[in-house]
C-alpha atoms as a PDB file:
ATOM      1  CA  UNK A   1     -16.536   4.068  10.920  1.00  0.00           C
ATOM      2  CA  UNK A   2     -14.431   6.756  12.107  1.00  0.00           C
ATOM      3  CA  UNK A   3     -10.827   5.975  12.185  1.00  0.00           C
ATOM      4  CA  UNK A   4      -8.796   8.138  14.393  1.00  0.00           C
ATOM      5  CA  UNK A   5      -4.877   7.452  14.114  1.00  0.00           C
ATOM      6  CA  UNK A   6      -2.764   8.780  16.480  1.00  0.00           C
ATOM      7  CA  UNK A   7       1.202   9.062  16.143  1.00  0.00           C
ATOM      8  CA  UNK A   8       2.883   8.194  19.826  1.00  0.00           C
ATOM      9  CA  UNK A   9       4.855  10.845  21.880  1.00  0.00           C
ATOM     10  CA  UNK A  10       8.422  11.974  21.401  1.00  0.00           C
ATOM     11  CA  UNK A  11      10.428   8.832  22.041  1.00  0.00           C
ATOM     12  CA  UNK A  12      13.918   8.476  23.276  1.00  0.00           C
ATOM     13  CA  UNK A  13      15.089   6.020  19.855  1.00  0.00           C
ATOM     14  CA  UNK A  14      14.406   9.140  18.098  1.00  0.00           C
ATOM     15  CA  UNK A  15      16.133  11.103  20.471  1.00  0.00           C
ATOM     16  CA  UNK A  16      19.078   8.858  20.763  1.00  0.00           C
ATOM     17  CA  UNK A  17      19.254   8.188  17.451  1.00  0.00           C
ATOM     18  CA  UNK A  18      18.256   4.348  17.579  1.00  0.00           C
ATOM     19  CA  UNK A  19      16.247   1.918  14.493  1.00  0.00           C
ATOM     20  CA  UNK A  20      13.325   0.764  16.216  1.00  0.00           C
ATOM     21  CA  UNK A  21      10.464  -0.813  14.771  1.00  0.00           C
ATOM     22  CA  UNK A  22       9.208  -2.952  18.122  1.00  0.00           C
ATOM     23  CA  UNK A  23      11.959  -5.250  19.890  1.00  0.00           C
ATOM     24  CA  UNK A  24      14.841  -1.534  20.126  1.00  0.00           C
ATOM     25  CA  UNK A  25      12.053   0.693  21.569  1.00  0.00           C
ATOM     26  CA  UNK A  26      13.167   2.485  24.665  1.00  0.00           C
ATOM     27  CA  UNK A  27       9.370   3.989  25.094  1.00  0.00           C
ATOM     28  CA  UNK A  28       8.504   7.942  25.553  1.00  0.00           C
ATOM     29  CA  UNK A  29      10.830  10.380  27.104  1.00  0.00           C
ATOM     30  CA  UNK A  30       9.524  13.374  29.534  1.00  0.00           C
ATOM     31  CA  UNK A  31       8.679  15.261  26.623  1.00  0.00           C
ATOM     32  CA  UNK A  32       7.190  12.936  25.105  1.00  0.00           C
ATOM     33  CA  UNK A  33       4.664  12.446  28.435  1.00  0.00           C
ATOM     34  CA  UNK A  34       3.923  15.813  28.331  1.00  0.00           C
ATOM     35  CA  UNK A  35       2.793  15.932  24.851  1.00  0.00           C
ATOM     36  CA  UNK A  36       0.567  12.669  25.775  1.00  0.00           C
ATOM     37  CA  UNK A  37      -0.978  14.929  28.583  1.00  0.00           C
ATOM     38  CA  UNK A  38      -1.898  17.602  26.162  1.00  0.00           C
ATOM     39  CA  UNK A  39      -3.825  15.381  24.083  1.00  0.00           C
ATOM     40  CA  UNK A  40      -5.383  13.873  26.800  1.00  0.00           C
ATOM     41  CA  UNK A  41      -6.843  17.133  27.971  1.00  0.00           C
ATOM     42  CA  UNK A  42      -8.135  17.776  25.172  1.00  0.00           C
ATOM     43  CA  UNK A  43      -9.725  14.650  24.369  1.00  0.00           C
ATOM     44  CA  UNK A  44     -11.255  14.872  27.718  1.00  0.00           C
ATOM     45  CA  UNK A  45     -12.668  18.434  26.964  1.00  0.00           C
ATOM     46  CA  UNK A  46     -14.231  17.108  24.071  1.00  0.00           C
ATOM     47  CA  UNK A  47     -16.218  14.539  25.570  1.00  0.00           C
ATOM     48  CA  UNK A  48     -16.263  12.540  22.091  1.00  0.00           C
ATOM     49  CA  UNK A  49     -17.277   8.587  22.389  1.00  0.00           C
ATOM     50  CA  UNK A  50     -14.863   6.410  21.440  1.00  0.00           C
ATOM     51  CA  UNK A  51     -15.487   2.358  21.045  1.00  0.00           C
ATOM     52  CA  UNK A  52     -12.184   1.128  20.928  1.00  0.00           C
ATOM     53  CA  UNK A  53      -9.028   2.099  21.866  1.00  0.00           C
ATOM     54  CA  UNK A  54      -6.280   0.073  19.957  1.00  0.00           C
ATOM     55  CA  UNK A  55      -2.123   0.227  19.954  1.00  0.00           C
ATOM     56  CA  UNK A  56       0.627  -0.924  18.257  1.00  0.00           C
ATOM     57  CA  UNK A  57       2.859  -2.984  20.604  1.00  0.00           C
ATOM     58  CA  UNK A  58       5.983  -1.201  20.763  1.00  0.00           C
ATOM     59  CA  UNK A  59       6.556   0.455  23.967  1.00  0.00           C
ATOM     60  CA  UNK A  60       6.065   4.367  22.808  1.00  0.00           C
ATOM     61  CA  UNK A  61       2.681   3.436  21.250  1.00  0.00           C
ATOM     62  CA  UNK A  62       1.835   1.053  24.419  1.00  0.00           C
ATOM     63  CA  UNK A  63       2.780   3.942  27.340  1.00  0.00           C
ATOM     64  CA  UNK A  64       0.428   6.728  24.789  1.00  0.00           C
ATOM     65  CA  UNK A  65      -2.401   4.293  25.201  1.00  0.00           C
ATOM     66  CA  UNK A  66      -2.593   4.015  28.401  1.00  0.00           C
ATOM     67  CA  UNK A  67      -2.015   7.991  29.312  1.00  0.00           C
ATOM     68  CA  UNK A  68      -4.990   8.690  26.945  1.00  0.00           C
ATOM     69  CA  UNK A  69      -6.995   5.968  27.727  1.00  0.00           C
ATOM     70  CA  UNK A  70      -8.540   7.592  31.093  1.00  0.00           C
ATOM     71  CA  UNK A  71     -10.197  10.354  28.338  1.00  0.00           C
ATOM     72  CA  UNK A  72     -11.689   7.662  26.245  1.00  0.00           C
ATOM     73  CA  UNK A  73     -13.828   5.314  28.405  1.00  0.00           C
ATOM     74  CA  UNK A  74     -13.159   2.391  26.779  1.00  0.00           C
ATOM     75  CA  UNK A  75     -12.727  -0.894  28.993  1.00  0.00           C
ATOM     76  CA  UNK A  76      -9.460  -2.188  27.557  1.00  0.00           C
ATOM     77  CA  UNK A  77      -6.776  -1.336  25.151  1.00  0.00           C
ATOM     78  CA  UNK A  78      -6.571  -3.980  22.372  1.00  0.00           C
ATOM     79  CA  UNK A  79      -2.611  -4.585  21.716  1.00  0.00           C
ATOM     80  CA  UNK A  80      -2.378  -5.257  17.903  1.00  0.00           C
ATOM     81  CA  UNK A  81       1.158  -5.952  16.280  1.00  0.00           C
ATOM     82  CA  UNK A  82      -0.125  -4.923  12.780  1.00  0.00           C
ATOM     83  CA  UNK A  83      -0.464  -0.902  14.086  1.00  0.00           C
ATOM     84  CA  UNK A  84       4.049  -1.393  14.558  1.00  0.00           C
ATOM     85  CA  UNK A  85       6.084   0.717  12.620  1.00  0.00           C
ATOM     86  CA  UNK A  86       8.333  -1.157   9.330  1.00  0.00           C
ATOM     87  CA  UNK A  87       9.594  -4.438  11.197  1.00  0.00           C
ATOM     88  CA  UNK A  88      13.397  -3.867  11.198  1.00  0.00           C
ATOM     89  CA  UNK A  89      13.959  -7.116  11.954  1.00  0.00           C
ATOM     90  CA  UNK A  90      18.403  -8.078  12.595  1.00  0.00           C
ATOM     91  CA  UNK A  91      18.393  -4.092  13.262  1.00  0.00           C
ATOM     92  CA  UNK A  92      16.264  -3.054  15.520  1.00  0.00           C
ATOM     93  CA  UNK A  93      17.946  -1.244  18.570  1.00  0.00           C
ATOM     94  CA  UNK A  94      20.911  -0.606  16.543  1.00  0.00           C
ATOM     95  CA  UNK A  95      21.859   2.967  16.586  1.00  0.00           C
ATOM     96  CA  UNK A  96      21.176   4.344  12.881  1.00  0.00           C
ATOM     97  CA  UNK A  97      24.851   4.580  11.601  1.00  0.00           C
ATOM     98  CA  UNK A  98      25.429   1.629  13.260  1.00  0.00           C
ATOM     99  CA  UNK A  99      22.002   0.029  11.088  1.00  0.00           C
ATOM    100  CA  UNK A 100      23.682   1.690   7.821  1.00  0.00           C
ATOM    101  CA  UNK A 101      27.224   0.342   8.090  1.00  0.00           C
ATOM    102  CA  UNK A 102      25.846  -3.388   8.239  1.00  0.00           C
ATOM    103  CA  UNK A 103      22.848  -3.746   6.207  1.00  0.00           C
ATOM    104  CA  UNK A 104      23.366  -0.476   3.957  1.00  0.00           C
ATOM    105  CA  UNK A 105      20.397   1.761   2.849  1.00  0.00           C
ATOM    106  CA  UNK A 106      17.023   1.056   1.784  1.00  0.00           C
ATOM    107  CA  UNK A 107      16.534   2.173  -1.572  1.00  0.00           C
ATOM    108  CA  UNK A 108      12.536   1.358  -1.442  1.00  0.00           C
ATOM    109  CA  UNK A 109      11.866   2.664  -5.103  1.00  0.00           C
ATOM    110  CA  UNK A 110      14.361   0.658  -6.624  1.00  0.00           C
ATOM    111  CA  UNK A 111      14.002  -2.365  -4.879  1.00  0.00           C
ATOM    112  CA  UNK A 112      10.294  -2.541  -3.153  1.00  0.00           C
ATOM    113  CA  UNK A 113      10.251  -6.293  -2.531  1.00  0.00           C
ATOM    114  CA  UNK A 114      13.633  -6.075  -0.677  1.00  0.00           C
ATOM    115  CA  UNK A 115      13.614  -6.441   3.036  1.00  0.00           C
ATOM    116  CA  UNK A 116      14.960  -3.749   5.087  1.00  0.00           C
ATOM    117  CA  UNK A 117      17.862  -6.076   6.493  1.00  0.00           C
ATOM    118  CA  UNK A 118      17.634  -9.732   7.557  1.00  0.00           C
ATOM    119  CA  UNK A 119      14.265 -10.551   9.002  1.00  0.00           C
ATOM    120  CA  UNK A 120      12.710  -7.299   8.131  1.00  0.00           C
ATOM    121  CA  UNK A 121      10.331  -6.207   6.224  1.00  0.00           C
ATOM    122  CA  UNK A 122      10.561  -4.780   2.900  1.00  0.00           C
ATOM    123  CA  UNK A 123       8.576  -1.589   1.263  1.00  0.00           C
ATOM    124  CA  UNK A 124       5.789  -4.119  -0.386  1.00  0.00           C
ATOM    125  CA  UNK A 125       5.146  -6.101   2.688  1.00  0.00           C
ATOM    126  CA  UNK A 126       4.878  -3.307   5.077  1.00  0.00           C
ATOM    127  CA  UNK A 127       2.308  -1.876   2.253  1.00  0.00           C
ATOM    128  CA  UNK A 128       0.630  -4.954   2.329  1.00  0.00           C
ATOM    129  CA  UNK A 129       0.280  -4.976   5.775  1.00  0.00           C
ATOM    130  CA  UNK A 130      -1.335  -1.663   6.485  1.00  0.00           C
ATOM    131  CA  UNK A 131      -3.699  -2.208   3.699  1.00  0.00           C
ATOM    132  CA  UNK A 132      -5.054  -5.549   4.980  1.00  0.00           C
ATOM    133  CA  UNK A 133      -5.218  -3.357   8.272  1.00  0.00           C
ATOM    134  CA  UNK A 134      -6.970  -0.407   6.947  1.00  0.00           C
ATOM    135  CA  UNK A 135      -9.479  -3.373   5.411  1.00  0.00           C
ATOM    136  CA  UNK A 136      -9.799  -5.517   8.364  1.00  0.00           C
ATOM    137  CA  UNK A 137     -10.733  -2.801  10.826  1.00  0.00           C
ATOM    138  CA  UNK A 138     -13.755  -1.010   8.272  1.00  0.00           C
ATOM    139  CA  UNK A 139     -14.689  -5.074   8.678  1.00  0.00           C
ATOM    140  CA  UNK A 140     -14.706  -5.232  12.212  1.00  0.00           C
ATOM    141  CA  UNK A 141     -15.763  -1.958  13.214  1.00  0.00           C
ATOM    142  CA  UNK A 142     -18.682  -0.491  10.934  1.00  0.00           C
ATOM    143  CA  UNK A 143     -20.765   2.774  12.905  1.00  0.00           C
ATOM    144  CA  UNK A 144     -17.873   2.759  15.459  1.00  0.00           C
ATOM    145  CA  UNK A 145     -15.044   5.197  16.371  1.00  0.00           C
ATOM    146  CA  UNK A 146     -12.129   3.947  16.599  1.00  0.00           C
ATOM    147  CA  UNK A 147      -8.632   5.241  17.939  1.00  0.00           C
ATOM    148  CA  UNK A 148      -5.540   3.644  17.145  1.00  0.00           C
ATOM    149  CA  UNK A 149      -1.749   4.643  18.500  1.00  0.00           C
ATOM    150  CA  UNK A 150       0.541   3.729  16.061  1.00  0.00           C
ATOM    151  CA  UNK A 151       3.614   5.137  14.048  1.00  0.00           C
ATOM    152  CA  UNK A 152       4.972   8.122  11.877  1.00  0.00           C
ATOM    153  CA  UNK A 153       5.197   5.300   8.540  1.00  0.00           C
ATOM    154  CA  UNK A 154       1.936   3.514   9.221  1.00  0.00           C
ATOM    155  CA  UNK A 155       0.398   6.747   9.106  1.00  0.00           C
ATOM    156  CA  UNK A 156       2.272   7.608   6.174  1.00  0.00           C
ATOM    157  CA  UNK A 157       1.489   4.669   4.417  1.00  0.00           C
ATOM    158  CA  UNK A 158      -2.028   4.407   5.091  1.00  0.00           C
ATOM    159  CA  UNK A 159      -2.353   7.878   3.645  1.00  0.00           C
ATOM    160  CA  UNK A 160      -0.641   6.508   0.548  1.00  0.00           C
ATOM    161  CA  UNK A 161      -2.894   3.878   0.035  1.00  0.00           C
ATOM    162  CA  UNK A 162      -6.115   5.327   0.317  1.00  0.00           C
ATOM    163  CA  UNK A 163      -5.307   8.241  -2.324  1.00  0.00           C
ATOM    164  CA  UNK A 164      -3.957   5.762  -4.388  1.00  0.00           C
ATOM    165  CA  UNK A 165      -0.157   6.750  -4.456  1.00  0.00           C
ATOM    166  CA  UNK A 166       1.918   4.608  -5.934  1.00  0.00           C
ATOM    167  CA  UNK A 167       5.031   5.012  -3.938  1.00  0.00           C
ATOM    168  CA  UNK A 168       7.462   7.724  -2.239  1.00  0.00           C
ATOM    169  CA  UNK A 169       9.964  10.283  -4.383  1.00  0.00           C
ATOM    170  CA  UNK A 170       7.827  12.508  -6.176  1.00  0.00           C
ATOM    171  CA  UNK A 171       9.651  15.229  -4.366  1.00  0.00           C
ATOM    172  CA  UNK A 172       7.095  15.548  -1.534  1.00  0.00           C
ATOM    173  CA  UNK A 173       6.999  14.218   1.932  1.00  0.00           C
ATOM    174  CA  UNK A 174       4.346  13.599   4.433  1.00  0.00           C
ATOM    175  CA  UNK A 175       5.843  13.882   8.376  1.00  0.00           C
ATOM    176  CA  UNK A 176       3.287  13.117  10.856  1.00  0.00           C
ATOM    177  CA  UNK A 177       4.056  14.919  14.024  1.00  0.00           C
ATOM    178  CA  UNK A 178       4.328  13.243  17.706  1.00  0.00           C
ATOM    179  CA  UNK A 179       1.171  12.776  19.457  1.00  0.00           C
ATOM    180  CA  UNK A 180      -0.416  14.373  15.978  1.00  0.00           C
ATOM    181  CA  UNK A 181      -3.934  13.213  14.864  1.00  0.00           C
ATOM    182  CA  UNK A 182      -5.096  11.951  11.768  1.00  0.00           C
ATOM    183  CA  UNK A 183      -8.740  11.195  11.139  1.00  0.00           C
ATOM    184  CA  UNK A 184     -10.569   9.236   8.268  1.00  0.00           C
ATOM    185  CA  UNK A 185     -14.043   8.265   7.612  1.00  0.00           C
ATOM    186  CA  UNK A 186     -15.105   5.119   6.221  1.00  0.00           C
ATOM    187  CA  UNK A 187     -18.508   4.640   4.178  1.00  0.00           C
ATOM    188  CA  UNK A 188     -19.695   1.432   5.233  1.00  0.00           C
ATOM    189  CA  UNK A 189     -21.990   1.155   2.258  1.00  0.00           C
ATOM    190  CA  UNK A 190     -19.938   3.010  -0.867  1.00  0.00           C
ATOM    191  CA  UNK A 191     -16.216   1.220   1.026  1.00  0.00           C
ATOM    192  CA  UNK A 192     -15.270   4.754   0.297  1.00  0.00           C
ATOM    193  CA  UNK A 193     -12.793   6.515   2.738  1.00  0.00           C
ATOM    194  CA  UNK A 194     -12.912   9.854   3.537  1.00  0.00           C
ATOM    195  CA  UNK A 195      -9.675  12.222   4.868  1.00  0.00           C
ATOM    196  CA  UNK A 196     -11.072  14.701   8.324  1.00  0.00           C
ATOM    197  CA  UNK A 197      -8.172  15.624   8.925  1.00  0.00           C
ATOM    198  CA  UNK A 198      -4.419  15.450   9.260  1.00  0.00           C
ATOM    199  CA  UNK A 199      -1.661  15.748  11.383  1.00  0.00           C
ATOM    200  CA  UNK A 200      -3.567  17.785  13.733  1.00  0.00           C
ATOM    201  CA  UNK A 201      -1.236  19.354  16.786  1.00  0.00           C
ATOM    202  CA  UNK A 202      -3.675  21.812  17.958  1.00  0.00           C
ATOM    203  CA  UNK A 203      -2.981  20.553  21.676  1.00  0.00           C
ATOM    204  CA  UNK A 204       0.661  20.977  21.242  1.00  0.00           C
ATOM    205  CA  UNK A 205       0.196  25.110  20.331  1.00  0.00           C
ATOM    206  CA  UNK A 206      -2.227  25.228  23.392  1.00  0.00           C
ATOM    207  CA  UNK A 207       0.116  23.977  25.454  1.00  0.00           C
ATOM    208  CA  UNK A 208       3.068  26.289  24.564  1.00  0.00           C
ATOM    209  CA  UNK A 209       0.863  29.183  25.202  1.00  0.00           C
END
């Protein structure tokens, strides 16, 4: 299987300054569109085939999907709430020093199991829920490509898990860009994954030139 994550366009929370996991998101700005279009074109050019076309249900992931999806083929875009960003639960749609004021910050290192604020998630369970993803879609999809819209931390975590990195603060970061494109193969046979690539923005220089 070849797993082909894509981070959504430039969204106006980030813009604005606004928590959003799902429930807060105010979907892609202009700029944000135009990035979208740049991928697009150059999925298009590339002609590759694509099985299924999947995306996280908040709105930024949602209106990505369905600008790329003319370049894929595919006959629908599978919604899947698993692909969403760390669930923020009472918080989401606050503005961020609004978020820190009430629920304080989120030391994940110190206290993993914690949730982010109430009815959010905490570091452990939004680990455990992109690994169970990672694992149920090498299930499900075996000799297919696969391209998912999702989020900056599932990205981030999903890279974590795979080399085998216990958690964040060693003094380096991973940033996924928007609209970037991260790429793993999975051995059907050995369960082995394998990193293509990551965080590529090729599209994005192309466009600026």
């Amino acid at each position: 299987m070849h797993l082909i994550l894509i981070r959504h366009g430039e969204s106006h929370h980030t813009v604005r300054g606004i928590a959003s996991s799902e429930r807060g998101c105010l979907g892609l700005t202009d700029h944000g569109r135009g990035q979208v279009d740049a991928l697009r074109t150059r999925f298009a050019g590339e002609q590759r085939r694509v099985d299924t076309l999947l995306s996280s249900t908040a709105d930024r992931a949602r209106q990505t999907a369905e600008l790329l999806h003319p370049a894929f083929g595919t006959d629908t875009i599978v919604a899947d709430r698993d692909l969403c960003e760390l669930r923020l639960g009472q918080g989401d749609g606050l503005p961020r020093a609004k978020f820190k004021a009430r629920f304080g910050s989120f030391d994940l290192v110190a206290a993993p199991n914690q949730p982010i604020c109430p009815d959010g998630e905490s570091w452990n369970d939004f680990r455990n829920r992109v690994h169970n993803m990672l694992n149920t879609l090498a299930a499900t999809y075996q000799g297919k490509t696969v391209v998912a819209v999702t989020h900056a931390g599932f990205i981030v975590v999903a890279f974590m898990i795979l080399f085998a990195i216990p958690r964040p603060g060693t003094g380096t970061r991973i940033d996924p860009d928007f609209t970037s494109v991260t790429e793993w193969e999975h051995d059907d046979t050995t369960n082995i994954w394998r990193l293509v690539r990551f965080n590529d923005t090729a599209h994005l220089r192309l466009k600026t030139t």
